[in-house]
C-alpha atoms as a PDB file:
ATOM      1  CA  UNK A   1      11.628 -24.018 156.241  1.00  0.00           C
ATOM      2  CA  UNK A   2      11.057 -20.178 155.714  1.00  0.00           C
ATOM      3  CA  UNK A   3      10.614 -17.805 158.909  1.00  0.00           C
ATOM      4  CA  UNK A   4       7.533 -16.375 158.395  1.00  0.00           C
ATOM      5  CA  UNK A   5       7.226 -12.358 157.392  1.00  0.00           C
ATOM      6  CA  UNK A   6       7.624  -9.827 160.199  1.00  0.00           C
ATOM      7  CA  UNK A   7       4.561  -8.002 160.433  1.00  0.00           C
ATOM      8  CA  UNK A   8       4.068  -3.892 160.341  1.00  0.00           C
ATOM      9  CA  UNK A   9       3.488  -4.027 163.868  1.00  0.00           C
ATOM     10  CA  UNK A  10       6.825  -5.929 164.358  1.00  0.00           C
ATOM     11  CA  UNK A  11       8.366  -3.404 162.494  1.00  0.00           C
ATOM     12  CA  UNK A  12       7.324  -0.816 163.997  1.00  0.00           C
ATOM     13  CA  UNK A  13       8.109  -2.769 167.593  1.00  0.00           C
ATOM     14  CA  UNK A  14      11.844  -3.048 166.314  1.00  0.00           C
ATOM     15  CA  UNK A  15      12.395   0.913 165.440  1.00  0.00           C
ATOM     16  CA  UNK A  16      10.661   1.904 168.961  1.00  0.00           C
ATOM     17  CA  UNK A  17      13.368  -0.396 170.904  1.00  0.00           C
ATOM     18  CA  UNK A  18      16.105   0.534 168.652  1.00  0.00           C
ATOM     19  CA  UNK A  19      15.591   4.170 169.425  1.00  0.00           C
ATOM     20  CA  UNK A  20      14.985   3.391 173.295  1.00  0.00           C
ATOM     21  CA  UNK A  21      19.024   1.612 172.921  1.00  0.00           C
ATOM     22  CA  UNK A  22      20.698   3.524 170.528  1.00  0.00           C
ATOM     23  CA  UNK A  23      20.262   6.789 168.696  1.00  0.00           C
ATOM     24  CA  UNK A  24      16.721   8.398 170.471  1.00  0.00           C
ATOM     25  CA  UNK A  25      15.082   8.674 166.682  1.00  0.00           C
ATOM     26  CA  UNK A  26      11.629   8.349 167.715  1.00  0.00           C
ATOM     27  CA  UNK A  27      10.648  10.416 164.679  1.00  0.00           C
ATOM     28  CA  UNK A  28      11.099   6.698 162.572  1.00  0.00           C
ATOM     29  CA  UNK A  29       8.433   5.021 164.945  1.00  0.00           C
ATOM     30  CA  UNK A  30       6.369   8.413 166.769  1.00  0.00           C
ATOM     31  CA  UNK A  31       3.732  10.802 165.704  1.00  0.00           C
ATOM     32  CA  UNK A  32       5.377  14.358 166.354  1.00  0.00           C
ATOM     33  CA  UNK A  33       2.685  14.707 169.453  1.00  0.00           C
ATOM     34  CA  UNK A  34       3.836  11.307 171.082  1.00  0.00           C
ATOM     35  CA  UNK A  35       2.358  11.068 174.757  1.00  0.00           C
ATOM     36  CA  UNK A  36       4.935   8.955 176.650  1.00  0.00           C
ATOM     37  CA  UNK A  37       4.480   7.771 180.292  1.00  0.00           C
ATOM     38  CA  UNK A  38       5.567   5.107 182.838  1.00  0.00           C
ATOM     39  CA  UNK A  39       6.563   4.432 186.598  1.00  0.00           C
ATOM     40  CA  UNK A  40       9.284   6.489 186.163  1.00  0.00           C
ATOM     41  CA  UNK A  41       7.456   9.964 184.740  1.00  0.00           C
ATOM     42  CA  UNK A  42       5.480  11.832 187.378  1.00  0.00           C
ATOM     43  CA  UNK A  43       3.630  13.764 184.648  1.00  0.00           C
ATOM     44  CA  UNK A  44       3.061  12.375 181.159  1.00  0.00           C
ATOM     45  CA  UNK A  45       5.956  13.026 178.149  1.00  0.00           C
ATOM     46  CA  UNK A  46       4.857  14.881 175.380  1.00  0.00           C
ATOM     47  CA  UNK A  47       6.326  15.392 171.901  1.00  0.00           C
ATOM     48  CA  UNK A  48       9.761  13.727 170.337  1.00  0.00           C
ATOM     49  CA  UNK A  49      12.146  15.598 171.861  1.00  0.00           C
ATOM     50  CA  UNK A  50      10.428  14.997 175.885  1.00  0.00           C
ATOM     51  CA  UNK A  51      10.857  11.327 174.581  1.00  0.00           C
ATOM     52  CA  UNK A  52      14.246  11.325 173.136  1.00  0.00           C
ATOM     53  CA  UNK A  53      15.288  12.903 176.835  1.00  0.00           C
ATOM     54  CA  UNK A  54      13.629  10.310 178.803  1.00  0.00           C
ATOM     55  CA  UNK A  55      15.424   7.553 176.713  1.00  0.00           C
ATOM     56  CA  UNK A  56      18.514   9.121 177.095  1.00  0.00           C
ATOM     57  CA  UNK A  57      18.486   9.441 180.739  1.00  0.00           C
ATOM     58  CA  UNK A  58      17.798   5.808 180.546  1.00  0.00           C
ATOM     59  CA  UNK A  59      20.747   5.701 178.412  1.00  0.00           C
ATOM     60  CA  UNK A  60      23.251   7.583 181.082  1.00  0.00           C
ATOM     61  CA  UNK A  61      22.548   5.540 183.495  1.00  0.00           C
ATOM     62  CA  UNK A  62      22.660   2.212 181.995  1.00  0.00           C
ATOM     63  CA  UNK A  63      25.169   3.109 179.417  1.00  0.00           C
ATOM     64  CA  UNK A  64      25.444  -0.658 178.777  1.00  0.00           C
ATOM     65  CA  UNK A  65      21.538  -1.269 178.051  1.00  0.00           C
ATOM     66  CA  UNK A  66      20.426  -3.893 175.915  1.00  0.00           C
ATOM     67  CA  UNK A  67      16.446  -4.457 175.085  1.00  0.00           C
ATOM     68  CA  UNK A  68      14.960  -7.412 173.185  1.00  0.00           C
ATOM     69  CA  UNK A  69      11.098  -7.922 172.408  1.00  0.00           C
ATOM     70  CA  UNK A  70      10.368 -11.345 173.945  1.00  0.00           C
ATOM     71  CA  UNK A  71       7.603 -11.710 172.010  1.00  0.00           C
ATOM     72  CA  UNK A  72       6.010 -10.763 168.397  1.00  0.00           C
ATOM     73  CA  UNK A  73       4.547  -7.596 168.920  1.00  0.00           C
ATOM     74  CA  UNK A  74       0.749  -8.113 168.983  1.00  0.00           C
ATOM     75  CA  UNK A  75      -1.904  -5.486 167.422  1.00  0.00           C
ATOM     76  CA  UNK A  76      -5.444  -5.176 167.867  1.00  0.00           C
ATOM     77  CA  UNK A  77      -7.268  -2.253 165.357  1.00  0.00           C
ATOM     78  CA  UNK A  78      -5.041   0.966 166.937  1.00  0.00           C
ATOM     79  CA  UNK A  79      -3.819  -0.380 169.696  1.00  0.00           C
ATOM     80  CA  UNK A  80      -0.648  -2.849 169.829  1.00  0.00           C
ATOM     81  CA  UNK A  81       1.650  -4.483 172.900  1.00  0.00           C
ATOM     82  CA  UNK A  82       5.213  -5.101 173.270  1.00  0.00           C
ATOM     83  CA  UNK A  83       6.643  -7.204 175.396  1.00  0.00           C
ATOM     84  CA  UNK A  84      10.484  -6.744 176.230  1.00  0.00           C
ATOM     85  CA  UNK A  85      13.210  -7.194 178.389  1.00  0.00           C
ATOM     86  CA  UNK A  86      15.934  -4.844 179.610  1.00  0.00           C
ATOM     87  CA  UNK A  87      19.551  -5.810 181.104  1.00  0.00           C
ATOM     88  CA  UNK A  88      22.030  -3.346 181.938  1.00  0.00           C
ATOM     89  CA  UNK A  89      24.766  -2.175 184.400  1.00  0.00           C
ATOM     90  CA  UNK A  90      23.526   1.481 186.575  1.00  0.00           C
ATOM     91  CA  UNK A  91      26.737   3.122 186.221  1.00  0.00           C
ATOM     92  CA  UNK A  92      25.037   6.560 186.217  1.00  0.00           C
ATOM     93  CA  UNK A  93      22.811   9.047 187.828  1.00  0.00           C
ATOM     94  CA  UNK A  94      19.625   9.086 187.370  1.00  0.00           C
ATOM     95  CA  UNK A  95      17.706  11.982 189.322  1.00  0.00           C
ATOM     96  CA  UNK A  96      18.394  11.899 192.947  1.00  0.00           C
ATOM     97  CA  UNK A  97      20.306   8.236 192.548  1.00  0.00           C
ATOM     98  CA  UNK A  98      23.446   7.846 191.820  1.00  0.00           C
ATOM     99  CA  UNK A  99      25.542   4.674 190.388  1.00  0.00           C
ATOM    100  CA  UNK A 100      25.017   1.540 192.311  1.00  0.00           C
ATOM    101  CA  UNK A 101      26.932  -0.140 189.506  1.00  0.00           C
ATOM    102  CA  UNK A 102      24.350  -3.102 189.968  1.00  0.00           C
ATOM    103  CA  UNK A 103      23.076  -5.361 187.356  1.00  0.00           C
ATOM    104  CA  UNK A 104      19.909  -5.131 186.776  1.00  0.00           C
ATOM    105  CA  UNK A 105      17.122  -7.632 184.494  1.00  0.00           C
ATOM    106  CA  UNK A 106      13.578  -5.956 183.718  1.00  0.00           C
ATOM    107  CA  UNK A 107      10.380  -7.083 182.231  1.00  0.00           C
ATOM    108  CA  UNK A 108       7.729  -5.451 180.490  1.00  0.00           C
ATOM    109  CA  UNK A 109       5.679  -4.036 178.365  1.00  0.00           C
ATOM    110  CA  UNK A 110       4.129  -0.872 176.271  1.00  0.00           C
ATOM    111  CA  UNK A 111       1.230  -0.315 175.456  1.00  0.00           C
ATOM    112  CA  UNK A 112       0.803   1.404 172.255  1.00  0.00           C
ATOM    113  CA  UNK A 113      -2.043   3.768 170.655  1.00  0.00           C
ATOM    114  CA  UNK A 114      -1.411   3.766 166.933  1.00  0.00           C
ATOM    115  CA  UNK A 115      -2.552   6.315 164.120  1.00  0.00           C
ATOM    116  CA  UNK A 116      -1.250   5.851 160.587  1.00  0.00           C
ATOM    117  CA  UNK A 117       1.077   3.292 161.345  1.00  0.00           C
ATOM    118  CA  UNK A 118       2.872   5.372 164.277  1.00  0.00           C
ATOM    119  CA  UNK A 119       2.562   5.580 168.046  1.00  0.00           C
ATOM    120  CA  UNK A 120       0.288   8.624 169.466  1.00  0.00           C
ATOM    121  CA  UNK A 121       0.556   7.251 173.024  1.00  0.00           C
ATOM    122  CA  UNK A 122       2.318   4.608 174.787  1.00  0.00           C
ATOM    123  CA  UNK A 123       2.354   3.790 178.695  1.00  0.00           C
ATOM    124  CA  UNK A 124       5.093   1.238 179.604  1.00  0.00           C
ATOM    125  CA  UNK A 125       4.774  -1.079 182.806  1.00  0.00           C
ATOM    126  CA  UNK A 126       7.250  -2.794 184.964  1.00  0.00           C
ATOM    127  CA  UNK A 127       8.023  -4.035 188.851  1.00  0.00           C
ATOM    128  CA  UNK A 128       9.427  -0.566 189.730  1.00  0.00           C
ATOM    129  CA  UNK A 129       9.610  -3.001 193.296  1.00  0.00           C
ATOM    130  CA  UNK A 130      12.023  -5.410 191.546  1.00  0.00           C
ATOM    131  CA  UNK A 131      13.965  -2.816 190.254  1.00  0.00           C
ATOM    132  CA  UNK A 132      14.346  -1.531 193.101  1.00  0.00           C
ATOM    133  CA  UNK A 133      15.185  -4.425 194.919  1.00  0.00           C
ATOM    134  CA  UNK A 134      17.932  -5.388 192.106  1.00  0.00           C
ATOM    135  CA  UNK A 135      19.457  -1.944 192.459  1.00  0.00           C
ATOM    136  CA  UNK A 136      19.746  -2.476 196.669  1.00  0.00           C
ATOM    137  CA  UNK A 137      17.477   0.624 197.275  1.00  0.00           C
ATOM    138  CA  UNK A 138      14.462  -1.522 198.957  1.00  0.00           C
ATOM    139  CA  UNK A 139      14.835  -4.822 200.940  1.00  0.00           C
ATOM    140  CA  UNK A 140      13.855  -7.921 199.027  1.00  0.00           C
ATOM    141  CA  UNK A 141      10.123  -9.496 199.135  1.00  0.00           C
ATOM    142  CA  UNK A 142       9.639 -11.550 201.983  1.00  0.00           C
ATOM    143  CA  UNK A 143      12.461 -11.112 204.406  1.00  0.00           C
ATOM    144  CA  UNK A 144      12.766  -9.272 207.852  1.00  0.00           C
ATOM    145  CA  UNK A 145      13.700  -5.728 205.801  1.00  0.00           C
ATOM    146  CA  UNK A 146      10.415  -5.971 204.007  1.00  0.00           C
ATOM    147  CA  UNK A 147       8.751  -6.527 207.129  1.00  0.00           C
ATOM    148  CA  UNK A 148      10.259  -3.406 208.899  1.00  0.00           C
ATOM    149  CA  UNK A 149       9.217  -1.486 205.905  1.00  0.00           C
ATOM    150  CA  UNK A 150       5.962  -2.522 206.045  1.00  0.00           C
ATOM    151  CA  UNK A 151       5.771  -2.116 209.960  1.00  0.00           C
ATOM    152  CA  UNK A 152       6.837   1.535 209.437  1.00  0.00           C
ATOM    153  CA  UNK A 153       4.577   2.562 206.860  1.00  0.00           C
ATOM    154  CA  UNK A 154       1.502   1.820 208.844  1.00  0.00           C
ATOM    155  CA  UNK A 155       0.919  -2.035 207.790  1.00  0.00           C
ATOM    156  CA  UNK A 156       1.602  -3.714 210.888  1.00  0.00           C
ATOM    157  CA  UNK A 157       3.078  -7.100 211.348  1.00  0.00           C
ATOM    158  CA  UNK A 158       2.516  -9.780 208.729  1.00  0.00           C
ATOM    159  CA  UNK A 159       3.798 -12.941 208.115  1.00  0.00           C
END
């Protein structure tokens, strides 16, 4: 039985992980006026080179990153989606945090806005909580340090 054909989209999904992981070439996969953003970006990348920084950052600090699509990249007229997941040991600073040397799993997604078979504008989404929680900066959901956090920023008791 033959796998079936990897679509453009897929692609296109494959070169925008590979330069997240390895080398920062967005150029092979980004329109020269790429706007990037997500939890992580206060203020909205713009251009290849903003990118290619952000990635690499990303790269620093989990020096050991690995990223797989968990799912064929899906496309709808100029807009596409792709789901991945990210696994990779903090062992540098990133900003204000340094090294936990933690292991940490992510899930999530980008959203893509396409033109001529490249990405104009992509937003990526994840549990910025979870990460947090994996890296031992917040207290995990549902125990007594999540409920001290909540007391103190104004949410009162819950249970």
């Amino acid at each position: 039985m033959a796998l079936p054909e990897r679509s453009e989209v897929d692609e296109l999904a494959a070169r925008w992980i590979a330069a997240w992981t390895s080398d920062g070439n967005f150029a092979r996969c980004c329109s020269a006026e790429v706007s990037y953003e997500d939890p992580l970006t206060p203020e909205p990348r713009r251009g290849l080179n903003a990118l290619g920084a952000h990635a690499a950052q990303l790269r620093e600090a989990f020096p050991d990153v690995r990223v797989e699509l968990t799912a064929p990249a899906l496309q709808r007229g100029d807009n596409a989606c792709f789901a991945w997941r990210l696994a990779g040991t903090h062992r540098g600073s990133i900003a204000l945090l340094p090294a936990t040397d933690r292991f940490l799993t992510l899930h999530g997604v980008h959203y893509a806005e396409l033109a001529d078979g490249r990405i104009v504008r992509a937003r990526g989404f994840f549990d910025l909580y979870d990460s947090a929680t994996q890296l031992g900066l917040l207290p995990a959901r549902g125990g007594i340090g999540e409920a001290a956090l909540m007391l103190l920023r104004g949410f009162g008791l819950r249970r």
